[in-house]
N, C-alpha and C. Protein backbone atom coordinates (compact mmCIF):
# COMPACT_ATOMS: atom_id res chain seq x y z
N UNK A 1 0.85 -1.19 0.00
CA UNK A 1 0.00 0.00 0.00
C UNK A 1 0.89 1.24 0.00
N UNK A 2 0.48 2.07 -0.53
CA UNK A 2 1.28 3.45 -0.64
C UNK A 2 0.27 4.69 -0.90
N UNK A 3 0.66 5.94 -0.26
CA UNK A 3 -0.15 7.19 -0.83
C UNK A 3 -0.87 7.54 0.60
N UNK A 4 -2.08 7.93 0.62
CA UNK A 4 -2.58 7.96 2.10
C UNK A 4 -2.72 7.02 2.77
N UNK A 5 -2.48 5.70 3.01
CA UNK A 5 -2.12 4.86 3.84
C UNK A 5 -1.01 5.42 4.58
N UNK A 6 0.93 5.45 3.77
CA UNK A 6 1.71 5.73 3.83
C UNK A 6 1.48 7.30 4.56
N UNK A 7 0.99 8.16 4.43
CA UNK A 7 0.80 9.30 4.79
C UNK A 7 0.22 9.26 6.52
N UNK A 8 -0.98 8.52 6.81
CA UNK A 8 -1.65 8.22 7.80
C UNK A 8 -0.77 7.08 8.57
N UNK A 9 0.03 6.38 8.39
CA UNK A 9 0.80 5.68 9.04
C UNK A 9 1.72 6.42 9.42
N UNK A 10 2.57 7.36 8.66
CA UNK A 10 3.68 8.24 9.32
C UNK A 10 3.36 9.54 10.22
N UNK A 11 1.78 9.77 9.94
CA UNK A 11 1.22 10.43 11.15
C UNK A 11 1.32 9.81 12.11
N UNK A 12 0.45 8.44 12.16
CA UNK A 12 0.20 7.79 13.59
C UNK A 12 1.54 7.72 14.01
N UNK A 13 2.63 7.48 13.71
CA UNK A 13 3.73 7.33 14.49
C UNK A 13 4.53 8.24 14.71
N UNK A 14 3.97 9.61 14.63
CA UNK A 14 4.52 10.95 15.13
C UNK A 14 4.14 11.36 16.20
N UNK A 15 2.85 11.16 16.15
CA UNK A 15 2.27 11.43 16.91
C UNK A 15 0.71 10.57 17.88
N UNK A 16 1.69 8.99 17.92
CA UNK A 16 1.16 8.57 18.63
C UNK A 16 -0.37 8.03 18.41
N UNK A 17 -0.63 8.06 17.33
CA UNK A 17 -1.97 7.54 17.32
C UNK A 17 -3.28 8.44 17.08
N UNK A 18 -2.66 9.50 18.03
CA UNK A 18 -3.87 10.14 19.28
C UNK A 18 -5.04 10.71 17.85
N UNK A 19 -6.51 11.01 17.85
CA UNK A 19 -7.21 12.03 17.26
C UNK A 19 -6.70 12.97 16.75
N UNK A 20 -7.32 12.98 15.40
CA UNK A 20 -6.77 14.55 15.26
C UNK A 20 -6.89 16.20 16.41
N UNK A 21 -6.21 17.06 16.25
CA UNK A 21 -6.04 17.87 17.21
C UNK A 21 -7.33 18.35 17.58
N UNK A 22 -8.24 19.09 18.12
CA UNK A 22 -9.19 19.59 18.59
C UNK A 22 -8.87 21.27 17.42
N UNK A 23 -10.53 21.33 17.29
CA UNK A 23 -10.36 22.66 16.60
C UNK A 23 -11.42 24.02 17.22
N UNK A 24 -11.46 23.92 18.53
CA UNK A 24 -11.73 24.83 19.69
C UNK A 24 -11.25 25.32 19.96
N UNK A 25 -9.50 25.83 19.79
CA UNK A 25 -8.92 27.15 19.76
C UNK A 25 -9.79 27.91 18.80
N UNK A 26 -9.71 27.57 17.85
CA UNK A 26 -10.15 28.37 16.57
C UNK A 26 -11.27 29.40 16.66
N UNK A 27 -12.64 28.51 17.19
CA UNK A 27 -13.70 29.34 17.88
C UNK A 27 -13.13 30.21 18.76
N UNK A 28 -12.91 30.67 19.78
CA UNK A 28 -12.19 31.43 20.27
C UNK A 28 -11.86 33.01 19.84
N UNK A 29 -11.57 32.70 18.80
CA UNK A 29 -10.84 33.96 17.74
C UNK A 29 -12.46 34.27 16.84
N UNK A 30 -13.38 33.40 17.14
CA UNK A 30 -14.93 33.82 16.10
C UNK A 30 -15.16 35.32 16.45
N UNK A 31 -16.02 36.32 15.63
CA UNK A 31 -15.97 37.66 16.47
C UNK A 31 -17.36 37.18 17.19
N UNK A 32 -18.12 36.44 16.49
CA UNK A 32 -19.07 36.50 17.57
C UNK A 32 -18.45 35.81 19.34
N UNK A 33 -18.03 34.95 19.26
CA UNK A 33 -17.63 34.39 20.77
C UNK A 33 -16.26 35.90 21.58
N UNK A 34 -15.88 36.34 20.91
CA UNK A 34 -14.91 37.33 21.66
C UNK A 34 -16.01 38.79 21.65
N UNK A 35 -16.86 39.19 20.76
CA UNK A 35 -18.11 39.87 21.57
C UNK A 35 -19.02 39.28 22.41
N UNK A 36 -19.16 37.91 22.79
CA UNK A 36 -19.61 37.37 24.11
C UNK A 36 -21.26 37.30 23.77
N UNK A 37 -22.02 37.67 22.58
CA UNK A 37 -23.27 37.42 22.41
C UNK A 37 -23.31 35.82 21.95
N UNK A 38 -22.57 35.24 21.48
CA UNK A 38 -23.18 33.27 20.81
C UNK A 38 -22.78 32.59 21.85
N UNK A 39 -23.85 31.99 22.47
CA UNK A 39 -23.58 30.77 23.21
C UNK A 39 -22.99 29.26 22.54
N UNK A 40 -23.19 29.40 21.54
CA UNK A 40 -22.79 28.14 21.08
C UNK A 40 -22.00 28.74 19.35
N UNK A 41 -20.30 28.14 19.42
CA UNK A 41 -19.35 28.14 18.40
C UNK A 41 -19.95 26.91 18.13
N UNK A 42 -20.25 26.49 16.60
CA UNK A 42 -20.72 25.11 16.27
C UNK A 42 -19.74 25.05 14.78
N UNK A 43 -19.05 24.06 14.70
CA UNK A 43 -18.15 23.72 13.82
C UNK A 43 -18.84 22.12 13.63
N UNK A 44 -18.10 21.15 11.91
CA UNK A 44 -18.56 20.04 12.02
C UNK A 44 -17.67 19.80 11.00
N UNK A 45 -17.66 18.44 10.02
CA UNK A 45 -17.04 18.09 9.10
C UNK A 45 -15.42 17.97 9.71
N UNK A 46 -15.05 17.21 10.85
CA UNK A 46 -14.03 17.27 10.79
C UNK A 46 -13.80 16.28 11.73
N UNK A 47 -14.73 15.01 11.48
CA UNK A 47 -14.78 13.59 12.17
C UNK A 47 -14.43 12.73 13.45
N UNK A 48 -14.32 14.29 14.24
CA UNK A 48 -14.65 13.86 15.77
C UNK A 48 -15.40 14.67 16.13
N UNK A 49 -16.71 14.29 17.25
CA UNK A 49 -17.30 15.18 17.61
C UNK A 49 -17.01 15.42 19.00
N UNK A 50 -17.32 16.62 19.40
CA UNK A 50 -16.36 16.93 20.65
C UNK A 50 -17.54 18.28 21.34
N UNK A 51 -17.59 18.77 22.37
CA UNK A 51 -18.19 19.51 23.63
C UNK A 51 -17.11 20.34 24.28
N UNK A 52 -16.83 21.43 24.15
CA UNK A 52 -15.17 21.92 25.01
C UNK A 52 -16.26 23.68 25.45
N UNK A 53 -16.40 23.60 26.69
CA UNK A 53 -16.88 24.87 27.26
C UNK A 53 -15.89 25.62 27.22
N UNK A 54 -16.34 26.81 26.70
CA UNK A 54 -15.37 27.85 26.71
C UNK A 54 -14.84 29.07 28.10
N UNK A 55 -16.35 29.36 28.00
CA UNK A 55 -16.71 30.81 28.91
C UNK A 55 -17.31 30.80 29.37
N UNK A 56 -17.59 31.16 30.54
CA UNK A 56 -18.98 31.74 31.53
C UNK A 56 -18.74 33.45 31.98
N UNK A 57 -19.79 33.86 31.23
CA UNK A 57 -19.77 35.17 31.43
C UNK A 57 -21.09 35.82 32.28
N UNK A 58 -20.68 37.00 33.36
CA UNK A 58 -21.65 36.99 33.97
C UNK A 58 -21.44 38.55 33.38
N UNK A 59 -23.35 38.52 33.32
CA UNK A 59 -23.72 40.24 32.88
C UNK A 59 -24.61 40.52 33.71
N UNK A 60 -24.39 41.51 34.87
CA UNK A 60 -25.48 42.08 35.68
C UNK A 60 -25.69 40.61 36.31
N UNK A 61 -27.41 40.09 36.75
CA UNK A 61 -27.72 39.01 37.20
C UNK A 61 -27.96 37.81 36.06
N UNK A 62 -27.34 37.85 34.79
CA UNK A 62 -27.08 37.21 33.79
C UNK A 62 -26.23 36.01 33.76
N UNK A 63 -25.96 35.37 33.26
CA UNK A 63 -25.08 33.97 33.06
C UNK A 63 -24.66 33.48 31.77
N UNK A 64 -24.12 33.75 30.75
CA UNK A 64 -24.06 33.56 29.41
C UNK A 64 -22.65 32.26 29.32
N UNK A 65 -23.18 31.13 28.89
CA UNK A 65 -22.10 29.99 29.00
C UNK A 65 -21.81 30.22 27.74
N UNK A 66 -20.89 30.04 27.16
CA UNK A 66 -20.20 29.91 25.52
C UNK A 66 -19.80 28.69 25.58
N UNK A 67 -20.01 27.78 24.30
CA UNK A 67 -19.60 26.03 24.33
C UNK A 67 -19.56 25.96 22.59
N UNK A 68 -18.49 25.53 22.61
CA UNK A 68 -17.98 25.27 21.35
C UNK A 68 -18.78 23.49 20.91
N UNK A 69 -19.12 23.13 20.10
CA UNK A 69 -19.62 21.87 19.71
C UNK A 69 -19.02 21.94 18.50
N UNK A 70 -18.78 20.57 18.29
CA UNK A 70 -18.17 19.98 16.59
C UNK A 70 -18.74 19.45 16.67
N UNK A 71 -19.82 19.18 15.51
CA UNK A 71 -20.80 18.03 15.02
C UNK A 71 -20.02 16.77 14.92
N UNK A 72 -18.92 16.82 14.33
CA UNK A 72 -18.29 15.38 13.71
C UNK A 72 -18.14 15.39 12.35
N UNK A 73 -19.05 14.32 12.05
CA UNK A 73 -19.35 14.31 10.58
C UNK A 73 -20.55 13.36 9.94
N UNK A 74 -20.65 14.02 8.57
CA UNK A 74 -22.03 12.68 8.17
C UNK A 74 -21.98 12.40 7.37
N UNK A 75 -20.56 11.49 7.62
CA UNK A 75 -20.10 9.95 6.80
C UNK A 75 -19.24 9.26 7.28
N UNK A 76 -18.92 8.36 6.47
CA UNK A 76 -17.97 7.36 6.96
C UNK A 76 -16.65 7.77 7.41
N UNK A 77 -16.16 7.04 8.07
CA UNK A 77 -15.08 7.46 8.87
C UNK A 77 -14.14 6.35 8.81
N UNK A 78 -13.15 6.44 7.98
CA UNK A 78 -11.83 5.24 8.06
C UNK A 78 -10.51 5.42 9.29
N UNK A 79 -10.47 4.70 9.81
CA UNK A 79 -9.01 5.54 11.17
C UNK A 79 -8.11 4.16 10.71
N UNK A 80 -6.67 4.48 11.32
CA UNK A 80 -6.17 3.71 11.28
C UNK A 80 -6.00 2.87 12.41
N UNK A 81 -5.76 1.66 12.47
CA UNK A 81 -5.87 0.88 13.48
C UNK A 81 -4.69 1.30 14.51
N UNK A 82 -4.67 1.71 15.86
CA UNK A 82 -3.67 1.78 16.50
C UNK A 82 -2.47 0.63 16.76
N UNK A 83 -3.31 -0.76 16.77
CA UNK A 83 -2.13 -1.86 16.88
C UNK A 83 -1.37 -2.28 15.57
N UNK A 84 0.30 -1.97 15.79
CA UNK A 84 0.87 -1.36 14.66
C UNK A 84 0.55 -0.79 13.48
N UNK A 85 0.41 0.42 13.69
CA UNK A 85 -0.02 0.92 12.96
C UNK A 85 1.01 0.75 11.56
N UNK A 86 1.88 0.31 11.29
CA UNK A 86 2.92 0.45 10.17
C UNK A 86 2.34 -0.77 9.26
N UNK A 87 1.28 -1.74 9.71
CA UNK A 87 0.62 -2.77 8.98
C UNK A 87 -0.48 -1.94 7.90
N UNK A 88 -0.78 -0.30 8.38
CA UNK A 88 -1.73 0.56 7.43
C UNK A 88 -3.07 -0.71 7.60
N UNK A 89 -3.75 -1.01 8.49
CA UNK A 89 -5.22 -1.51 8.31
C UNK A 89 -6.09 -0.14 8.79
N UNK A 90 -7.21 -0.13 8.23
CA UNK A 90 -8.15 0.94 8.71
C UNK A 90 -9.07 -0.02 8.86
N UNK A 91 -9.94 0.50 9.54
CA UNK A 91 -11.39 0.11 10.45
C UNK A 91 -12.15 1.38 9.80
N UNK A 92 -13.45 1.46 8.98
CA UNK A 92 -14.57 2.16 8.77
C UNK A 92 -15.66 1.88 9.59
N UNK A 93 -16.56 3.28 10.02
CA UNK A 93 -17.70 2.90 10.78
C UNK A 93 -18.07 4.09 10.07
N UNK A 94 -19.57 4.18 10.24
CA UNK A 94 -20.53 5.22 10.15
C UNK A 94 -21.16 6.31 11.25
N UNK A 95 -20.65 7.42 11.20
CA UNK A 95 -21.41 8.46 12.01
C UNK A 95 -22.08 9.25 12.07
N UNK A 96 -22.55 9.78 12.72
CA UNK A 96 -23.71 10.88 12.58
C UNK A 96 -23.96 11.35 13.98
N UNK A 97 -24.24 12.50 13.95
CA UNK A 97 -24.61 13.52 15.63
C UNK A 97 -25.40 14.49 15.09
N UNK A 98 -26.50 14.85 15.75
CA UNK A 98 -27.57 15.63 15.78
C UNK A 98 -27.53 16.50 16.66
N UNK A 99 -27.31 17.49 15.96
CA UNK A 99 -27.42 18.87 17.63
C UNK A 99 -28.36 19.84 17.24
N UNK A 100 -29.77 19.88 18.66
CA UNK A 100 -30.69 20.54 18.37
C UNK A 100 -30.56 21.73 19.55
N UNK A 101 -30.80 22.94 19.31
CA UNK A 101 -30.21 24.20 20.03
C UNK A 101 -32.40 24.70 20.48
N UNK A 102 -32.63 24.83 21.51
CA UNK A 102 -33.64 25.69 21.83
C UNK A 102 -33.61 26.76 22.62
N UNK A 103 -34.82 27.75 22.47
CA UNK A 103 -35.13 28.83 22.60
C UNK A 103 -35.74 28.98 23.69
N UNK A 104 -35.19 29.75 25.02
CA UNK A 104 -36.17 30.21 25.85
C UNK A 104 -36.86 28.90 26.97
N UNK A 105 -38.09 28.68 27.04
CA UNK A 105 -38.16 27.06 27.89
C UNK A 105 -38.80 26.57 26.34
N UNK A 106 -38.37 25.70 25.60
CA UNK A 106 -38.91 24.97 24.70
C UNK A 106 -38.75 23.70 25.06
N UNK A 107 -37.50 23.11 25.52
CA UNK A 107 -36.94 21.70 26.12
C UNK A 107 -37.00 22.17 28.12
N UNK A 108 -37.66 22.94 28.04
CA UNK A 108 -37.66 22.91 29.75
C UNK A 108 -36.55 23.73 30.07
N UNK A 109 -36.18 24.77 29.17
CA UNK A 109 -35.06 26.01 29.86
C UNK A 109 -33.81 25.42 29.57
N UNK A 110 -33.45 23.80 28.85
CA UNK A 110 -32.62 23.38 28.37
C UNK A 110 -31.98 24.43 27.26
N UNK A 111 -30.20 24.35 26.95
CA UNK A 111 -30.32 25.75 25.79
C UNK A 111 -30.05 24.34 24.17
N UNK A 112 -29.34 23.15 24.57
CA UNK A 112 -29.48 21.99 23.43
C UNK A 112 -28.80 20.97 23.80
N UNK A 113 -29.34 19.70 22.87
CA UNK A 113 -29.19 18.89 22.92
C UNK A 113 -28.57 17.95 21.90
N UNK A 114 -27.59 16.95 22.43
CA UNK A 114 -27.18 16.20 20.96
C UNK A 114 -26.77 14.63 21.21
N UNK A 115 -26.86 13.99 20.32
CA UNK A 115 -26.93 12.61 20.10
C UNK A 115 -26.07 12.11 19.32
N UNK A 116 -25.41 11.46 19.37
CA UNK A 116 -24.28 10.76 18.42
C UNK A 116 -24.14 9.12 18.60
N UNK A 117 -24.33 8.79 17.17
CA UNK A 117 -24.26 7.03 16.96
C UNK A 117 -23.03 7.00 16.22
N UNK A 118 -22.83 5.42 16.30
CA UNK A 118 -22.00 4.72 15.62
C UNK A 118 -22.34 3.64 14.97
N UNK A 119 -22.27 3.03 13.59
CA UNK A 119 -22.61 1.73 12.92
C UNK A 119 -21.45 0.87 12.27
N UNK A 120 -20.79 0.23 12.43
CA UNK A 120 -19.94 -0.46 11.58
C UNK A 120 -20.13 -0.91 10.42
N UNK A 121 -19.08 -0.53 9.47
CA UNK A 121 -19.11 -1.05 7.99
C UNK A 121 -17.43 -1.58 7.73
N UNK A 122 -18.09 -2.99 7.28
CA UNK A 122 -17.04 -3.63 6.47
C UNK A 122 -16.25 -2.95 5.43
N UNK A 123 -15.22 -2.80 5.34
CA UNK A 123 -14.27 -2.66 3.78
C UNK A 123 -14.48 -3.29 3.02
């Protein structure tokens, strides 16, 4: 095998395997989250989904949480297998996460909610 196999194998062994990096610095720098009005930085397409609270800002008798969410993604997902990784096997599964954001008490004063599956698919 050669090409992105070869590519994704000399990652994993740079750096260990681990997920790709988290991309919740990034939000951070949004102008809406550094003017402090969006409660929720929502990023996706980038096949982990992830929850990383940012801020709690208090205004007057106010409470404004800021929370970054990454959807994930909605498709398949090939990783490479961590046990030696220099053999290049990938494992595919199927994902998907649903994040529903409400208004005011719609879910009971909840501000959202989200769900994430997994399905396995053969190569």
């Amino acid at each position: 095998m050669s090409g992105l196999s070869d590519i994704a194998a000399w990652f994993s062994s740079k750096f260990g395997g681990a997920r790709a990096e988290s991309f919740y610095p990034y939000a951070m720098h949004e102008k809406s989250f550094i003017d402090g009005w969006a409660k929720f930085i929502v990023y996706g397409h980038t096949h982990h989904y992830e929850i990383v609270p940012l801020q709690s800002l208090r205004q007057g008798d106010t409470i404004t949480n800021q929370i970054y969410i990454n959807s994930g993604t909605w498709r398949p997902v090939h990783e490479l297998a961590r046990f030696h990784p220099s053999y290049k096997r990938f494992i595919g599964y199927h994902v998907m996460t649903y994040l529903t954001f409400f208004k005011d008490d719609e879910r009971k004063g909840k501000a959202f909610e989200s769900w994430t599956g997994a399905l396995e698919s053969s190569l």
